[in-house]
PDB file of N, CA and C in Angstrom:
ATOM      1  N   UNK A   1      66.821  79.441 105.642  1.00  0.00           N
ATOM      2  CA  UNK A   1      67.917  80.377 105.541  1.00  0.00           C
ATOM      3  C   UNK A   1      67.927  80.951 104.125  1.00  0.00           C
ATOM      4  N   UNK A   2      67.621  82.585 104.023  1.00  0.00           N
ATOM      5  CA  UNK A   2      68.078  83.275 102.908  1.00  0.00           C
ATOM      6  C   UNK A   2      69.215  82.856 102.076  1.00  0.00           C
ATOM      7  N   UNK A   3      69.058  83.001 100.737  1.00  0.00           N
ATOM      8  CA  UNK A   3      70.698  82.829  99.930  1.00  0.00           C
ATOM      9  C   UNK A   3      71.083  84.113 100.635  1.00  0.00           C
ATOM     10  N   UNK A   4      70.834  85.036 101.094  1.00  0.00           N
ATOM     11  CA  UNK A   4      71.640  86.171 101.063  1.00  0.00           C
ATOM     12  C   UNK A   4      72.511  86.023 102.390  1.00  0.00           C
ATOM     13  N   UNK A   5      71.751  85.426 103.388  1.00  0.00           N
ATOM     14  CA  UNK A   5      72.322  85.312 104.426  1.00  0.00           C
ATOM     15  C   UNK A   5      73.519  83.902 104.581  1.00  0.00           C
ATOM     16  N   UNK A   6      72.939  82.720 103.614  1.00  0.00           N
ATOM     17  CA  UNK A   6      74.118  81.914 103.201  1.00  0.00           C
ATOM     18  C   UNK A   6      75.596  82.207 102.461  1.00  0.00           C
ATOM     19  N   UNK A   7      75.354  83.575 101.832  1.00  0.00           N
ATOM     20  CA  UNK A   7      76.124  83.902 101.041  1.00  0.00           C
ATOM     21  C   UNK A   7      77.051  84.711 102.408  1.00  0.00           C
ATOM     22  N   UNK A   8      76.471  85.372 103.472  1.00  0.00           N
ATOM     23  CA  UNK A   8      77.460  86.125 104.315  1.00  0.00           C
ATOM     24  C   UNK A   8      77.939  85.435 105.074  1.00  0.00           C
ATOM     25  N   UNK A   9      77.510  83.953 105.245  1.00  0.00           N
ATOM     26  CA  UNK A   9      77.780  83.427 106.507  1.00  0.00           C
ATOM     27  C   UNK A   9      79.239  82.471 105.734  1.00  0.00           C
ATOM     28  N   UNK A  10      79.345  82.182 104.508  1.00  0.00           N
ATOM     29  CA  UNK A  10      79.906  81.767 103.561  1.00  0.00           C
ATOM     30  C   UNK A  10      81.227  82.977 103.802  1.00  0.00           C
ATOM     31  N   UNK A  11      80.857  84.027 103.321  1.00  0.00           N
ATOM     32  CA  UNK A  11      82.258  85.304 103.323  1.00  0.00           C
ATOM     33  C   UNK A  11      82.777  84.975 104.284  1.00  0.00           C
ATOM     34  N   UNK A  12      81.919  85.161 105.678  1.00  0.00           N
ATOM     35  CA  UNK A  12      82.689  85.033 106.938  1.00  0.00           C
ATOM     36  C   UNK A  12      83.441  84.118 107.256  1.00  0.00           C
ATOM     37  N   UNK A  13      83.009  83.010 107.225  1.00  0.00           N
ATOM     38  CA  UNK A  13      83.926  82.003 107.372  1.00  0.00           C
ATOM     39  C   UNK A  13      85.191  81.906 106.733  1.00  0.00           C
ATOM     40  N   UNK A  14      84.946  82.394 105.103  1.00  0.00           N
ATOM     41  CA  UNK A  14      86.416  82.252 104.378  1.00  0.00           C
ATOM     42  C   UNK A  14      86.983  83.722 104.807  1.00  0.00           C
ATOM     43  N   UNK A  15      86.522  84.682 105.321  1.00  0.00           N
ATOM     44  CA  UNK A  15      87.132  85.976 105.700  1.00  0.00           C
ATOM     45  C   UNK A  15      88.093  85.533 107.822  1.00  0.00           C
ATOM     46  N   UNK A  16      87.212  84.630 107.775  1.00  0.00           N
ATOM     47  CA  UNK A  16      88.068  83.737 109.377  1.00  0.00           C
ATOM     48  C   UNK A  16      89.261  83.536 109.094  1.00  0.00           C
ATOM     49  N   UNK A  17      88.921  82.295 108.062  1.00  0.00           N
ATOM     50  CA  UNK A  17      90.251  81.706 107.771  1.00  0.00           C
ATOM     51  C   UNK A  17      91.092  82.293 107.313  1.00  0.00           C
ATOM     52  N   UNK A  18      91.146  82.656 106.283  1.00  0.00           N
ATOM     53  CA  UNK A  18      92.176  84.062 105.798  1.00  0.00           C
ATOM     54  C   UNK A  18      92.669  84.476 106.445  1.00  0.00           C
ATOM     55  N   UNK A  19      92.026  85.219 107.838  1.00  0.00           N
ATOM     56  CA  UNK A  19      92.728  86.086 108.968  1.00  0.00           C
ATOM     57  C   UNK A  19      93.705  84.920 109.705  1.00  0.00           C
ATOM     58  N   UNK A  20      92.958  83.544 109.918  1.00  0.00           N
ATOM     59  CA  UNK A  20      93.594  82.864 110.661  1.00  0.00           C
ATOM     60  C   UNK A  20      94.950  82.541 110.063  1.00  0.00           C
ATOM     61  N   UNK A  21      95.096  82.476 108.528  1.00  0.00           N
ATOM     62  CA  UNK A  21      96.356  82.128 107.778  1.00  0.00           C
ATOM     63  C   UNK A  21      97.327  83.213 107.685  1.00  0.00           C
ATOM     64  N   UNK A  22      96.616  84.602 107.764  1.00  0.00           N
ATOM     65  CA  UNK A  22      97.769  85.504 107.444  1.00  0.00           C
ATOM     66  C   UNK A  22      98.262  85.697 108.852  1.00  0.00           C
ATOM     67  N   UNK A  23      97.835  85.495 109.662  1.00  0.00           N
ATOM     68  CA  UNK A  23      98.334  85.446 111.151  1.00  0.00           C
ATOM     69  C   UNK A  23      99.205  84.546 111.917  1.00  0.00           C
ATOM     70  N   UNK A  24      99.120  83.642 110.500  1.00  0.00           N
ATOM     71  CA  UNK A  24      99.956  82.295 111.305  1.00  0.00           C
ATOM     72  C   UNK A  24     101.627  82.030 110.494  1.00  0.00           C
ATOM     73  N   UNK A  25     102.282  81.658 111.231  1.00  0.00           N
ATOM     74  CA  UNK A  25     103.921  81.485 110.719  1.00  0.00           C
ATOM     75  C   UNK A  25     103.773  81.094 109.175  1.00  0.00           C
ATOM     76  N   UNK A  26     103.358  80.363 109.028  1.00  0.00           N
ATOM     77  CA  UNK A  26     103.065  80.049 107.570  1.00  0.00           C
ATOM     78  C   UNK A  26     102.699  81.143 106.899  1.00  0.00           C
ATOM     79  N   UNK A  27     101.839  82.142 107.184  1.00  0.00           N
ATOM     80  CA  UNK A  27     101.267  83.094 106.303  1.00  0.00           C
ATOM     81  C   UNK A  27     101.913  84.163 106.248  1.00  0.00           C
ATOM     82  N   UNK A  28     103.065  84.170 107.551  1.00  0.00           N
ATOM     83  CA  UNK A  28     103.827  85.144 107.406  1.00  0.00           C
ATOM     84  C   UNK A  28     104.888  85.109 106.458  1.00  0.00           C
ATOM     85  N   UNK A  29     105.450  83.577 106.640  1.00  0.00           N
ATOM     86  CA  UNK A  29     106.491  83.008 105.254  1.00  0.00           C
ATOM     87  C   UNK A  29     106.096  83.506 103.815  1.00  0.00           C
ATOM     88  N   UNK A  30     104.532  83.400 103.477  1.00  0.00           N
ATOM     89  CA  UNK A  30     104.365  83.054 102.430  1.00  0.00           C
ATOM     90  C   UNK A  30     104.073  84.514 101.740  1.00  0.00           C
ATOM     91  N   UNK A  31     103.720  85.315 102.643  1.00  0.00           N
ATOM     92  CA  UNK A  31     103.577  86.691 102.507  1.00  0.00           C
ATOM     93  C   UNK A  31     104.841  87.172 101.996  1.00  0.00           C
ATOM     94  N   UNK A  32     105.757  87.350 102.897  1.00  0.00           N
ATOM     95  CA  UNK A  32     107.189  87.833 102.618  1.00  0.00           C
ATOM     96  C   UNK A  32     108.153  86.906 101.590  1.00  0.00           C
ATOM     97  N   UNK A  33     107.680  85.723 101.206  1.00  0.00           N
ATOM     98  CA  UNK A  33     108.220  85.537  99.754  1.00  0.00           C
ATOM     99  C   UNK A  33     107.155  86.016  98.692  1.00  0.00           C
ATOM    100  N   UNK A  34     106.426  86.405  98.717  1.00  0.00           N
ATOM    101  CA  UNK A  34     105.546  86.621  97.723  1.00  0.00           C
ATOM    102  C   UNK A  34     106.262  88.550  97.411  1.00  0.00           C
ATOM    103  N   UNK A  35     106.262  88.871  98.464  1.00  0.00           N
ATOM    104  CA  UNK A  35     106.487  90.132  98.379  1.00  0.00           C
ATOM    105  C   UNK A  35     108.317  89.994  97.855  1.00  0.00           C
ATOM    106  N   UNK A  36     108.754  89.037  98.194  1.00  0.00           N
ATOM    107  CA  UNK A  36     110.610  89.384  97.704  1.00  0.00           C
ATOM    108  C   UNK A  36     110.184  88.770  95.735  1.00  0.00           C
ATOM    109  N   UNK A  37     108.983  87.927  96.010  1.00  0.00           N
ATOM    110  CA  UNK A  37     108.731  87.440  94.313  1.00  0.00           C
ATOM    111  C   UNK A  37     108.794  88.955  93.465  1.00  0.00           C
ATOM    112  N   UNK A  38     107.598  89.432  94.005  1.00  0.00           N
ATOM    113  CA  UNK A  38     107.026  90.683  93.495  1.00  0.00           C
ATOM    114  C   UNK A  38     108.508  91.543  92.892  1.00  0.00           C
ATOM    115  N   UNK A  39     109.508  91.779  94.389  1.00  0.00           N
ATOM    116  CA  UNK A  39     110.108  92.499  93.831  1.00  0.00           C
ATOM    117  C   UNK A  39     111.839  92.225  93.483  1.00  0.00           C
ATOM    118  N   UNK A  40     111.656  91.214  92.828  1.00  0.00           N
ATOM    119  CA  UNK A  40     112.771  90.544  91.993  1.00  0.00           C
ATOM    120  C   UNK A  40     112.442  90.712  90.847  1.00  0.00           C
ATOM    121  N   UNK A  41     113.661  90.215  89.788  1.00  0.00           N
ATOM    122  CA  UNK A  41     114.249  91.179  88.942  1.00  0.00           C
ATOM    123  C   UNK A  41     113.130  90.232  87.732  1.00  0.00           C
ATOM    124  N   UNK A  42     112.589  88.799  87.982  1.00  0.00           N
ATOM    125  CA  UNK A  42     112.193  88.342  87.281  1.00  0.00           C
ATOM    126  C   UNK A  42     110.356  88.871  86.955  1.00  0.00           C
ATOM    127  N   UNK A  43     110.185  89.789  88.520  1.00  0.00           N
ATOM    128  CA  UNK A  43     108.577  90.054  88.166  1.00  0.00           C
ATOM    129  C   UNK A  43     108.999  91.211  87.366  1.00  0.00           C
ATOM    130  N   UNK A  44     109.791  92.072  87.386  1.00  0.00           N
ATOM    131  CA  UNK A  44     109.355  93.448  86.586  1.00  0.00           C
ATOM    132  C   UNK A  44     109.702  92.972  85.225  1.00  0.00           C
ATOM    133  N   UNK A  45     110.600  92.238  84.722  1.00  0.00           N
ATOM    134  CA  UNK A  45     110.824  91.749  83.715  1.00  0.00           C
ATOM    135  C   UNK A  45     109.192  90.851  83.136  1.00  0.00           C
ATOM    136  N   UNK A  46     108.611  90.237  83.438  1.00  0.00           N
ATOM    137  CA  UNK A  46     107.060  90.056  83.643  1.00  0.00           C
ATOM    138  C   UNK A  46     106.778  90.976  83.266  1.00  0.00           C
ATOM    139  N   UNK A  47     106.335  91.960  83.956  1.00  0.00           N
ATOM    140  CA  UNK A  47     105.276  93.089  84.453  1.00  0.00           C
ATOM    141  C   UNK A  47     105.761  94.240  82.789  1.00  0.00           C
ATOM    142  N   UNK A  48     107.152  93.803  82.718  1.00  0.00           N
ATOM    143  CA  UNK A  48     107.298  94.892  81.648  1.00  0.00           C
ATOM    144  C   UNK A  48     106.615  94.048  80.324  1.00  0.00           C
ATOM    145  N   UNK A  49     107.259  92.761  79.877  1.00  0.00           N
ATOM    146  CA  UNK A  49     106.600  92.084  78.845  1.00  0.00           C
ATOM    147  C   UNK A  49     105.157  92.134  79.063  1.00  0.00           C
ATOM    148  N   UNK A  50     104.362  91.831  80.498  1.00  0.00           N
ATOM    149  CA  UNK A  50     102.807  92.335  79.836  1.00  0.00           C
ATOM    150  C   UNK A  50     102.660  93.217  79.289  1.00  0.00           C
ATOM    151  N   UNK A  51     103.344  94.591  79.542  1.00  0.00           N
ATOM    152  CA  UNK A  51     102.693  95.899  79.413  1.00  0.00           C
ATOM    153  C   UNK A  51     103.352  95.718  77.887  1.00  0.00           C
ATOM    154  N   UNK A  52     104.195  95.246  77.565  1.00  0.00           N
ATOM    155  CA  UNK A  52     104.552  95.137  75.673  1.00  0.00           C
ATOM    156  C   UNK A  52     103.321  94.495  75.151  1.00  0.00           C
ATOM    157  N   UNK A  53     102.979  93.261  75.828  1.00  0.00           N
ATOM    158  CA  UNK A  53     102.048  92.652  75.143  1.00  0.00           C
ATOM    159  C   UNK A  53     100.479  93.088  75.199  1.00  0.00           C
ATOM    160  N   UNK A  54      99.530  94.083  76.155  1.00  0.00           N
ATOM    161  CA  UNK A  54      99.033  94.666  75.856  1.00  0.00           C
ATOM    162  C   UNK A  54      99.048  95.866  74.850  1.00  0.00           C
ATOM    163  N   UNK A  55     100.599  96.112  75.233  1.00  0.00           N
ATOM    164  CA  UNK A  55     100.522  97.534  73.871  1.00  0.00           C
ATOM    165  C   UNK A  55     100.143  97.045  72.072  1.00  0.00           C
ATOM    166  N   UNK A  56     100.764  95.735  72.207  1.00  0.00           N
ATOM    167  CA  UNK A  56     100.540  95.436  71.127  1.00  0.00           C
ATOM    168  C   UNK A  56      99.639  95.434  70.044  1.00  0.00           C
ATOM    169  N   UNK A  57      99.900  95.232  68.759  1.00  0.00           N
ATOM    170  CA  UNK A  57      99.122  94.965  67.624  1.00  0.00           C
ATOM    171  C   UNK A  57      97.813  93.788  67.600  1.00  0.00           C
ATOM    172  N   UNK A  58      98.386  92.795  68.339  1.00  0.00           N
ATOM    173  CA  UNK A  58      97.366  91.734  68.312  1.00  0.00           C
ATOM    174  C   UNK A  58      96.888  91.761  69.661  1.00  0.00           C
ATOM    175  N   UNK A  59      96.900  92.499  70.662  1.00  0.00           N
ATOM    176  CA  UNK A  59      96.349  92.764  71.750  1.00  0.00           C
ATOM    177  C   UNK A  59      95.137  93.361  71.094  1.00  0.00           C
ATOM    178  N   UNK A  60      95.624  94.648  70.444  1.00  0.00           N
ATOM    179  CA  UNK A  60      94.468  96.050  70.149  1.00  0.00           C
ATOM    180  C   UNK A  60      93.286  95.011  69.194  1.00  0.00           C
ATOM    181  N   UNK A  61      94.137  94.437  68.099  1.00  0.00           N
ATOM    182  CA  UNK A  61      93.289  93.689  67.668  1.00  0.00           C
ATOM    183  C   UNK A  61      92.423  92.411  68.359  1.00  0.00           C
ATOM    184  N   UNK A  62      92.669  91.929  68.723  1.00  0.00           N
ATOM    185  CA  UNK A  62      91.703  90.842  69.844  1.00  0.00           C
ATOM    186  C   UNK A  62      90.940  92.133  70.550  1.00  0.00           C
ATOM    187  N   UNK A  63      90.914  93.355  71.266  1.00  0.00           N
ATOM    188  CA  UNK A  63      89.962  94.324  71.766  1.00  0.00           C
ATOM    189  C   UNK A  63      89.106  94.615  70.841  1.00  0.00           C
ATOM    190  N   UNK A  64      89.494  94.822  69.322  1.00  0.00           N
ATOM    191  CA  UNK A  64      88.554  95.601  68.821  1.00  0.00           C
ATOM    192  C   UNK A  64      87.443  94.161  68.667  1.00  0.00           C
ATOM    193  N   UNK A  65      87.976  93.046  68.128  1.00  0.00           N
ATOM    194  CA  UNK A  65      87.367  91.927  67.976  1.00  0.00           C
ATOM    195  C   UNK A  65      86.150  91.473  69.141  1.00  0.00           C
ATOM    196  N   UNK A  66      86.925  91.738  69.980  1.00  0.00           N
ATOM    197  CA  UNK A  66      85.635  91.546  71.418  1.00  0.00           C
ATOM    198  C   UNK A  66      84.629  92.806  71.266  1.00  0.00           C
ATOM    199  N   UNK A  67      84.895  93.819  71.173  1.00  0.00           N
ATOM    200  CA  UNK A  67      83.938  94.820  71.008  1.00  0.00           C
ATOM    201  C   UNK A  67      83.306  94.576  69.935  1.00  0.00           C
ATOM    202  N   UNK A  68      83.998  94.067  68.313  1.00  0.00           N
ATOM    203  CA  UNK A  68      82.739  93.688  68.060  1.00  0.00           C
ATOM    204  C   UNK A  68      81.992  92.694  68.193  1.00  0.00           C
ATOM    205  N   UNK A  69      81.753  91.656  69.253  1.00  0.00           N
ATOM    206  CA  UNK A  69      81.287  91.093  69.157  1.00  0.00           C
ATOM    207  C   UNK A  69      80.258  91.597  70.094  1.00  0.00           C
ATOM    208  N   UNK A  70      81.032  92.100  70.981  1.00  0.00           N
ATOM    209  CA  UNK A  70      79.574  93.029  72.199  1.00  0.00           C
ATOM    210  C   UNK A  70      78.395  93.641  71.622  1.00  0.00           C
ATOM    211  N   UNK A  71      78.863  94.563  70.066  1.00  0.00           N
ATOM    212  CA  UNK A  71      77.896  95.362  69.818  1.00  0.00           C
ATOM    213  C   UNK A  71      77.162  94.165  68.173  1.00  0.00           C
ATOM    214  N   UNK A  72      77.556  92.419  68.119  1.00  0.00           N
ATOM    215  CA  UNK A  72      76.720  92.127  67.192  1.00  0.00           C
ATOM    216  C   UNK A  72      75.696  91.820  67.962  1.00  0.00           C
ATOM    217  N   UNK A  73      74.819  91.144  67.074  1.00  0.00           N
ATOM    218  CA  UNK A  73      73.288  90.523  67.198  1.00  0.00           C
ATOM    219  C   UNK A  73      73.099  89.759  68.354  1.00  0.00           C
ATOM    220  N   UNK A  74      74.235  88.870  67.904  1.00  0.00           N
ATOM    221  CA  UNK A  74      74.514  87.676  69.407  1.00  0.00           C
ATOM    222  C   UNK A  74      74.792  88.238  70.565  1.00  0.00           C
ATOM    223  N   UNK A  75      75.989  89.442  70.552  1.00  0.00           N
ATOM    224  CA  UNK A  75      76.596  89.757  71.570  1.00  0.00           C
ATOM    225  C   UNK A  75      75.265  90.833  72.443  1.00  0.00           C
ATOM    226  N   UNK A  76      74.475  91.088  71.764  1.00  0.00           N
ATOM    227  CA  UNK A  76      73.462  92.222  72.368  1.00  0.00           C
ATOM    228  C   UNK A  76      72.280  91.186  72.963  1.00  0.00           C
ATOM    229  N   UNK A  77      72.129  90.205  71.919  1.00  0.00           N
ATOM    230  CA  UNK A  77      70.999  89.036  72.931  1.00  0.00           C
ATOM    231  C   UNK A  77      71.320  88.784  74.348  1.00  0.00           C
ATOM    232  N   UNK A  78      73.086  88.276  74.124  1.00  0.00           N
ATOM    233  CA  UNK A  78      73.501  87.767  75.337  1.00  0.00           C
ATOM    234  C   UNK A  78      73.783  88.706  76.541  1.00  0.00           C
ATOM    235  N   UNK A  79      74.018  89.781  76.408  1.00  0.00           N
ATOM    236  CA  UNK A  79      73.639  90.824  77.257  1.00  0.00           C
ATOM    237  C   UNK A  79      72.368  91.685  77.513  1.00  0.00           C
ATOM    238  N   UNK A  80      71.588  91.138  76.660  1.00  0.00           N
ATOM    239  CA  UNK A  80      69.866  91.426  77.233  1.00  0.00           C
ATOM    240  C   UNK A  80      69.499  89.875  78.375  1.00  0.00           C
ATOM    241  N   UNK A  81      70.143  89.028  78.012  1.00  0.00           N
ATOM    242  CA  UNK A  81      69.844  87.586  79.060  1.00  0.00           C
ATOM    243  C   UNK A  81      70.290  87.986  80.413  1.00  0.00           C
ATOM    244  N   UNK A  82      71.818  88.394  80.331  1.00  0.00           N
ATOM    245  CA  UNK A  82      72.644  88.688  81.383  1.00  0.00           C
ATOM    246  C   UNK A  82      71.388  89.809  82.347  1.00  0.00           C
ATOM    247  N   UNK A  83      71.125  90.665  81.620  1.00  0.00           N
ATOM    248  CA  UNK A  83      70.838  92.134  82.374  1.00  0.00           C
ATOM    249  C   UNK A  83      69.284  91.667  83.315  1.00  0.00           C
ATOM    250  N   UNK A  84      68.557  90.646  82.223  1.00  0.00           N
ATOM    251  CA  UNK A  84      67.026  90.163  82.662  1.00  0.00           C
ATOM    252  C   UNK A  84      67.433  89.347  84.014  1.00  0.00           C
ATOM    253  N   UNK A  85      68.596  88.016  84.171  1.00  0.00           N
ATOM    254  CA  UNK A  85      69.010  87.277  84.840  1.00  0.00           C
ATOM    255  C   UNK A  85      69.211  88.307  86.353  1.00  0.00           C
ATOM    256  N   UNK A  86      69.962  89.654  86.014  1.00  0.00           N
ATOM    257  CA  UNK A  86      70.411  89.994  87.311  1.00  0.00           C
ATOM    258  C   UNK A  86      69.244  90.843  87.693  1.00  0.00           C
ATOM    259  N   UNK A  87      68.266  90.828  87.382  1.00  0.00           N
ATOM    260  CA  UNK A  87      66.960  92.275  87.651  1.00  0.00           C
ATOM    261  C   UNK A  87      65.969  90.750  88.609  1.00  0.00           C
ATOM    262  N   UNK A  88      66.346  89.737  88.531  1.00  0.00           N
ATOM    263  CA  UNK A  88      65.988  88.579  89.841  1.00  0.00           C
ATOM    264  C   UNK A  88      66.103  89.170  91.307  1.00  0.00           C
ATOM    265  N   UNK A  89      65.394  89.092  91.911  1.00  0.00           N
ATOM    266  CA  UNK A  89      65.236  89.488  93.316  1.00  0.00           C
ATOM    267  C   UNK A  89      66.181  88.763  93.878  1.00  0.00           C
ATOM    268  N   UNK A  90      66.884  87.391  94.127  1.00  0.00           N
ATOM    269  CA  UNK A  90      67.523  86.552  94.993  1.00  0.00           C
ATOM    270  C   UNK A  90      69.021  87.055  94.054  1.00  0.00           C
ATOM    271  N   UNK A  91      69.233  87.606  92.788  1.00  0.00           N
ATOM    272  CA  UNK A  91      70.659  87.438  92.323  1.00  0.00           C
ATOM    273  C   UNK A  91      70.839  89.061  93.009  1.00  0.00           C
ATOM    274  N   UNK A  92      70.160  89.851  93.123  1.00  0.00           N
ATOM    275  CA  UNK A  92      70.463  91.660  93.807  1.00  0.00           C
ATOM    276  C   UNK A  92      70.755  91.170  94.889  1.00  0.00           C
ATOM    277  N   UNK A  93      69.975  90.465  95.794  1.00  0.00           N
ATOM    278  CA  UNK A  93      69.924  90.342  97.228  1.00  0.00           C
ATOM    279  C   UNK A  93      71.052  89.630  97.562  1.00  0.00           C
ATOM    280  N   UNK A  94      71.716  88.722  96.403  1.00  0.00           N
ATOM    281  CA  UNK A  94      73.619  88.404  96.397  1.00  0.00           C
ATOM    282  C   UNK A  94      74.224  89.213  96.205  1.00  0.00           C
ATOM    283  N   UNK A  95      74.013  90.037  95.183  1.00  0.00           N
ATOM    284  CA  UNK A  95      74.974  91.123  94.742  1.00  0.00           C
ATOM    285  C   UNK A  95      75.224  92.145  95.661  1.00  0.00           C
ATOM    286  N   UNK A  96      74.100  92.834  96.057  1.00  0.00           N
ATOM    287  CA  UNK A  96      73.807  93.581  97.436  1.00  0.00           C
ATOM    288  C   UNK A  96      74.736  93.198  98.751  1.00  0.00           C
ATOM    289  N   UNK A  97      74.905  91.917  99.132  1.00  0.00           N
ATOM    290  CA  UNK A  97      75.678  91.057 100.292  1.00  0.00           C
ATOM    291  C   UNK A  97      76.967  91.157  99.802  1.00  0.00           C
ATOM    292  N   UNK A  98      76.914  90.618  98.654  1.00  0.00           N
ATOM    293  CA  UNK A  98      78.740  90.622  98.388  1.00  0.00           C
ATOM    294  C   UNK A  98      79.280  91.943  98.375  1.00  0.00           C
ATOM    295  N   UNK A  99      78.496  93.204  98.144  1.00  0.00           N
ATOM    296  CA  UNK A  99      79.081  94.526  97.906  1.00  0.00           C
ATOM    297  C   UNK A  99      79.134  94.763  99.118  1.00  0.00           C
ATOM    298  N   UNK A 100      78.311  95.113 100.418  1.00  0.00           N
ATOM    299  CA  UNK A 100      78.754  95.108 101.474  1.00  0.00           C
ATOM    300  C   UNK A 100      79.339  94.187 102.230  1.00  0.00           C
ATOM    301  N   UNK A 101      79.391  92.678 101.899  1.00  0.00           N
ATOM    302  CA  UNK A 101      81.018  91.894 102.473  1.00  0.00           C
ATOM    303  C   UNK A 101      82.347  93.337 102.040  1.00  0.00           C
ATOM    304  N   UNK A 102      82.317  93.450 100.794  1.00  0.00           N
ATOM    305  CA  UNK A 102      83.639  94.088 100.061  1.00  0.00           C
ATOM    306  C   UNK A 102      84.059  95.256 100.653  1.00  0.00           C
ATOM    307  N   UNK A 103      83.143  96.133 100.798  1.00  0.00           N
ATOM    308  CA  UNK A 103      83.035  97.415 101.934  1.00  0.00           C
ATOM    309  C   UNK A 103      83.395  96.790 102.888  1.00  0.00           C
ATOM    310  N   UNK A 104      82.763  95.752 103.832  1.00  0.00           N
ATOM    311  CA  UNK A 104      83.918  95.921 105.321  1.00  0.00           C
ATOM    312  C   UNK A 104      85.082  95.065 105.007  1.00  0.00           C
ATOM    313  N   UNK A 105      85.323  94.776 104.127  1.00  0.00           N
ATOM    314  CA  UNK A 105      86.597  94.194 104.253  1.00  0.00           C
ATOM    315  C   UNK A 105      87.310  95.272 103.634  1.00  0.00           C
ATOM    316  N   UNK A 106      87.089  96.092 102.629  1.00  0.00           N
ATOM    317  CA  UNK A 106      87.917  96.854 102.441  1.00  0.00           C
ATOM    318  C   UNK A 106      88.040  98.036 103.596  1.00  0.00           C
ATOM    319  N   UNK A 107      87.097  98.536 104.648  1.00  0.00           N
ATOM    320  CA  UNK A 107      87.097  99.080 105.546  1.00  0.00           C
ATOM    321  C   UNK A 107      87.527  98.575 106.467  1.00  0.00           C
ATOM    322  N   UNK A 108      88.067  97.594 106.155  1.00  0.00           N
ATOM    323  CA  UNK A 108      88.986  96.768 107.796  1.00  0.00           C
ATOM    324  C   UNK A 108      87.813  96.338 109.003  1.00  0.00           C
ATOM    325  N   UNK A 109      86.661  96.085 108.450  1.00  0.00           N
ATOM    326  CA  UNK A 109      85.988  95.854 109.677  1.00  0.00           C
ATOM    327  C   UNK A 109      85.285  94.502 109.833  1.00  0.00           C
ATOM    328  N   UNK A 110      86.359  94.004 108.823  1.00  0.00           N
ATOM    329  CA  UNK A 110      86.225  92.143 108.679  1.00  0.00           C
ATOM    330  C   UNK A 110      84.753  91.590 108.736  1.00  0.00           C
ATOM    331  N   UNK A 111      84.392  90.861 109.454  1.00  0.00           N
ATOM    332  CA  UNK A 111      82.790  90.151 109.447  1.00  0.00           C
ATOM    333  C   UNK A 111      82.002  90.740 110.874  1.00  0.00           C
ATOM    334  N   UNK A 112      81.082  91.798 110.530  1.00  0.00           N
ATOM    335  CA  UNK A 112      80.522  92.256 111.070  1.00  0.00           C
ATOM    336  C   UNK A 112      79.338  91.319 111.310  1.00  0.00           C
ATOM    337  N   UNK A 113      78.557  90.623 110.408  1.00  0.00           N
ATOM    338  CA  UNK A 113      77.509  89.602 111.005  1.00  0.00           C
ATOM    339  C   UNK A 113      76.651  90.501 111.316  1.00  0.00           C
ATOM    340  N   UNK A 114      76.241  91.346 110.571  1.00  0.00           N
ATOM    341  CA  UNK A 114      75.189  92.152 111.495  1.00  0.00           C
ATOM    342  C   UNK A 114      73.978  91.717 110.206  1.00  0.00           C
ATOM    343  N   UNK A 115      74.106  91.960 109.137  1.00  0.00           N
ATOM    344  CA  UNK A 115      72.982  91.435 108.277  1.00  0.00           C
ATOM    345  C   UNK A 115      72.330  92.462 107.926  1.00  0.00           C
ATOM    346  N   UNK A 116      72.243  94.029 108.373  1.00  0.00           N
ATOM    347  CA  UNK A 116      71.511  94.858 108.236  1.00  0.00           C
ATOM    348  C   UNK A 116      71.992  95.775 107.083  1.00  0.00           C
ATOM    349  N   UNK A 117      70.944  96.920 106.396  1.00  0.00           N
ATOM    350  CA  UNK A 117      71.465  97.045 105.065  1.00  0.00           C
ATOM    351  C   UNK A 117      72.173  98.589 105.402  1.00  0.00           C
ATOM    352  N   UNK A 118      72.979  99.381 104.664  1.00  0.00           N
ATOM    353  CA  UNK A 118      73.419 100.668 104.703  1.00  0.00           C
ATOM    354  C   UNK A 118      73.032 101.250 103.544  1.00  0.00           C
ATOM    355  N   UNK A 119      72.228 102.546 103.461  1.00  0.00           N
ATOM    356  CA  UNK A 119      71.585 103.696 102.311  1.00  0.00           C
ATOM    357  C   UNK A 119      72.999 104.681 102.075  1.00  0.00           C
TER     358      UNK A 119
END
């Protein structure tokens, strides 16, 4: 058995269950408190302090800090490793699977199992 095909047969199953949980009394509970979480007075109060704390001074600063580290010596090795690692025939042929898992699930067409590729 292909990793690629372990890797879909893997989605599917956790793309089963999922369906089987959001379908079930439980998932309906947990849905509709999640959604009264969302929109209580304590998430936007959240949602507003992130957006302070990204605006921030030591936000911008920790960004610029990561960028430079992307563009030092180290940070350019370690993204020449990364880039060699994914140009592997078996890590595309994952990447490839998981992008079309993501397409039918975002197309609503859940686990197709078909295995075949789309151009």
């Amino acid at each position: 058995m292909t990793i690629e095909s372990r890797i879909r047969e893997f989605f599917n199953r956790l793309l089963g269950a999922a369906s089987d949980f959001r379908d079930s009394e439980r998932g309906r509970q947990a849905a509709s408190r999640l959604q009264d979480l969302r929109d209580g007075d304590r998430a936007k109060k959240a949602a507003s302090t992130l957006n302070d704390i990204k605006d921030s001074d030591r936000a911008k600063k920790a960004a610029a800090a990561f960028n430079d580290l992307r563009t030092s010596e180290a940070g350019q090795r370690a993204e020449s490793t990364l880039r060699d690692l994914r140009q592997r025939e078996p890590v595309k042929k994952a990447e490839e699977s998981a992008r079309r898992f993501l397409q039918d699930m975002r197309a609503g067409g859940g686990s197709s199992g078909s295995g075949g590729t789309t151009a």
